[in-house]
Structure formats: structure tokens, C-alpha cells
Protein backbone atom coordinates (compact mmCIF):
# COMPACT_ATOMS: atom_id res chain seq x y z
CA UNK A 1 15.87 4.53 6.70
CA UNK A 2 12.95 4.93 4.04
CA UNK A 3 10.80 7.79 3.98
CA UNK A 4 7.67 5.68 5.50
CA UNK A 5 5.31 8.14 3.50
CA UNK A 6 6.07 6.73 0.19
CA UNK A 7 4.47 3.83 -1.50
CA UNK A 8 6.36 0.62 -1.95
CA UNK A 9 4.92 0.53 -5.59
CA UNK A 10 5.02 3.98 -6.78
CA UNK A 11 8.77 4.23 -7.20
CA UNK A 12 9.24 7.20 -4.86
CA UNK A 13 6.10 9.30 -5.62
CA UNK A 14 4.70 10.11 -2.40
CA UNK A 15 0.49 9.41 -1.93
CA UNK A 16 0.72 13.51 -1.12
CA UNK A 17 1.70 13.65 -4.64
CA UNK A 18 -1.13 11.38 -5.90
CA UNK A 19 -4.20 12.77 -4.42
CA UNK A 20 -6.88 12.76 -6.60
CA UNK A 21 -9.64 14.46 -3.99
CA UNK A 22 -9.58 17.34 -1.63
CA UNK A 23 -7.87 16.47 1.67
CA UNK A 24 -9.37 18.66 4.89
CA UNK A 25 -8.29 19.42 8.32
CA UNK A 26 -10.59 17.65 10.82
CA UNK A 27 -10.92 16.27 14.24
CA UNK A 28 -12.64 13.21 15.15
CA UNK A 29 -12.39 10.12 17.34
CA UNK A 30 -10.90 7.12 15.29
CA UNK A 31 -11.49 3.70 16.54
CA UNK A 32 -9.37 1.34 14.60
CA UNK A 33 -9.79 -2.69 14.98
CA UNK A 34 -6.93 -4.75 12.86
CA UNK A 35 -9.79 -7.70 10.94
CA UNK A 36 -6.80 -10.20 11.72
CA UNK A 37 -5.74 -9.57 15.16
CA UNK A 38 -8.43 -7.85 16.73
CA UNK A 39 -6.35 -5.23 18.05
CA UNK A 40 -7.85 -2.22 18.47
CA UNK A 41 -6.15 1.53 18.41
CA UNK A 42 -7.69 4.65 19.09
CA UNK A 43 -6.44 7.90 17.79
CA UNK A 44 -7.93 11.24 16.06
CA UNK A 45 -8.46 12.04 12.73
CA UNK A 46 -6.38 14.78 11.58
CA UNK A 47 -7.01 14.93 7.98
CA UNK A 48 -10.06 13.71 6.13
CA UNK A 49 -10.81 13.13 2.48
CA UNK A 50 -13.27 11.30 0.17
CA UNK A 51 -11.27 8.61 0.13
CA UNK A 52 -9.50 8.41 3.10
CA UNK A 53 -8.19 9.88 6.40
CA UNK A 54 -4.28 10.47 8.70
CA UNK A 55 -5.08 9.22 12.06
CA UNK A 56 -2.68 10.49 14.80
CA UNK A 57 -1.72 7.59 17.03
CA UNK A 58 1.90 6.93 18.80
CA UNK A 59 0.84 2.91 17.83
CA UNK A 60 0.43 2.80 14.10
CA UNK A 61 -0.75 -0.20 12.38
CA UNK A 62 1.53 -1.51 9.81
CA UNK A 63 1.38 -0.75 6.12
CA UNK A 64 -1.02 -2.99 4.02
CA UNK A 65 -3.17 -4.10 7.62
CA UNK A 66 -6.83 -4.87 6.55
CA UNK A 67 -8.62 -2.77 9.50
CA UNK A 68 -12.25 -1.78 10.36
CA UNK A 69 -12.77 2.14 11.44
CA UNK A 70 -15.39 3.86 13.02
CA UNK A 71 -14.76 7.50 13.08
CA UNK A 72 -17.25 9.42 15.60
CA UNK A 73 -17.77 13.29 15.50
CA UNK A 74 -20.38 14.85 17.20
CA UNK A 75 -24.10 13.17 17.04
CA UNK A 76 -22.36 11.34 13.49
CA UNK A 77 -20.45 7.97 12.99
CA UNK A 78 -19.15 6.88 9.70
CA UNK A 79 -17.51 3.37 9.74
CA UNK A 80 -15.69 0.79 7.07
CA UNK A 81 -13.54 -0.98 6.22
CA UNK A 82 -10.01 0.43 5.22
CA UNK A 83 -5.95 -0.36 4.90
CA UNK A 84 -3.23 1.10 5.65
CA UNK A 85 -1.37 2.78 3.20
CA UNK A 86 1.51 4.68 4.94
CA UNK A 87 3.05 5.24 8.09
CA UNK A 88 4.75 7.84 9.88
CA UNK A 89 6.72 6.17 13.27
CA UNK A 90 5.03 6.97 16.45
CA UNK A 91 2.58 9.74 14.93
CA UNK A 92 0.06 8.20 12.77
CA UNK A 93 -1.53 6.58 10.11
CA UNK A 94 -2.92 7.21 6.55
CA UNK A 95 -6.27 4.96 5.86
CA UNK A 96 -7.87 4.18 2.63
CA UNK A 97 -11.68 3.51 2.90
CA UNK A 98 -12.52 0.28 1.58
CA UNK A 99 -16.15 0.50 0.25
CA UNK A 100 -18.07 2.12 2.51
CA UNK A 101 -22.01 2.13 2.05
CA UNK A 102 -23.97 4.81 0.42
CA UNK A 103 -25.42 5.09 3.84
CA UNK A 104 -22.10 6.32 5.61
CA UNK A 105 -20.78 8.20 2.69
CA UNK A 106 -24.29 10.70 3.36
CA UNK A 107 -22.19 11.23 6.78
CA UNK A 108 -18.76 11.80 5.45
CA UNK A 109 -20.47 13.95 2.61
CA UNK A 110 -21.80 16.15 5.13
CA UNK A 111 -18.47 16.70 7.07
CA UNK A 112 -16.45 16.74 3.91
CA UNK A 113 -19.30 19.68 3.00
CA UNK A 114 -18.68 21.50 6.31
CA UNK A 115 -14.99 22.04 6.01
CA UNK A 116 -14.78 22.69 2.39
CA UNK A 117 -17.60 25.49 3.17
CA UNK A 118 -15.51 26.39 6.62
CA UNK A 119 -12.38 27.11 3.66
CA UNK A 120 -13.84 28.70 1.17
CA UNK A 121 -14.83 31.28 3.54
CA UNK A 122 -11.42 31.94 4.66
């Protein structure tokens, strides 16, 4: 079986290898709505970045799903739209945001701010 975590286009380099922005610890509420199907998944965030999240869930969306998520964390939500971009069976879910406003990147700014402080003090 193929390692799930791997790209089909990158010719075996993993997206752990390609990270391009920081990549935090964090917990959070996902709410996850497939934009063909309608289904709808909830799991938590688990890792958060810039550019995207892992979201555990034992019922992961399938690679390259056009989805809508609204991640909710105490008194802030930051929602848009994302895909799919690997899978791990039965635990989760990496995400690419997809264009979120300047409005709800304020939010993830300020989380992404909070944990990279929360590190740097360690």
C-alpha cells in the first residue's frame, strides 16, 4: 500500500518535506463540509500553519475533495475554503486553505502569533 502522506505529483517527496511556513501544535474544533456532497465531518485541529492545518478525524475526506472549514477556538472562528491534500487512514486529514479573506487571516495571525510566542519561550 502507498504511503498516503505523499503527493501523487511530487514523485515521493512527502508535503512534510515541502513546507515552506512554520507548522504549530494546536487544538481547535474543525467543522469540515465536502462543497460537492454536503457531507459534513467534525474533527480537531492538531497542527496549524499559515497555509494549512492536520485535522484528526477516524472519517477522512479523500485526497483532492474541494471542502469548506470553519475552525472555532475559543471566542475566534476562522473559516475557508480548502482541499485535501493527504490522508492518513482512520486518523486524519491535511487541509490547504484556499484563499481565505484578509479578515480571517487577522484570526489565524493571532493564533499562529500565540503558539509561535508559547515556543519560543520554551
Amino acid at each position: 500500500m502507498a504511503d498516503s502522506s505523499v503527493s501523487p505529483s511530487s514523485s515521493g517527496t512527502t508535503y512534510a518535506t515541502r513546507r515552506t511556513v512554520p507548522r504549530y501544535s494546536f487544538v481547535a474544533v474543525a467543522e469540515i463540509t465536502d462543497s460537492a456532497s454536503q457531507t459534513c465531518v467534525v474533527g480537531k485541529v492538531a497542527e496549524l500553519s499559515r497555509k494549512g492545518c492536520f485535522v484528526d478525524t477516524p472519517k477522512p475526506l479523500p485526497v483532492g475533495t474541494a471542502l469548506k472549514l470553519v475552525i472555532s477556538r475559543d471566542q475566534g472562528t476562522f473559516a475557508t475554503n480548502g482541499k485535501v491534500i493527504y490522508v492518513r487512514d482512520a486518523a486524519g486529514m491535511g487541509v490547504a486553505f484556499i484563499e481565505p479573506s484578509t479578515e480571517k487571516l487577522k484570526v489565524l495571525d493571532a493564533w499562529l502569533a500565540s503558539r509561535a510566542a508559547d515556543a519560543d519561550a520554551l
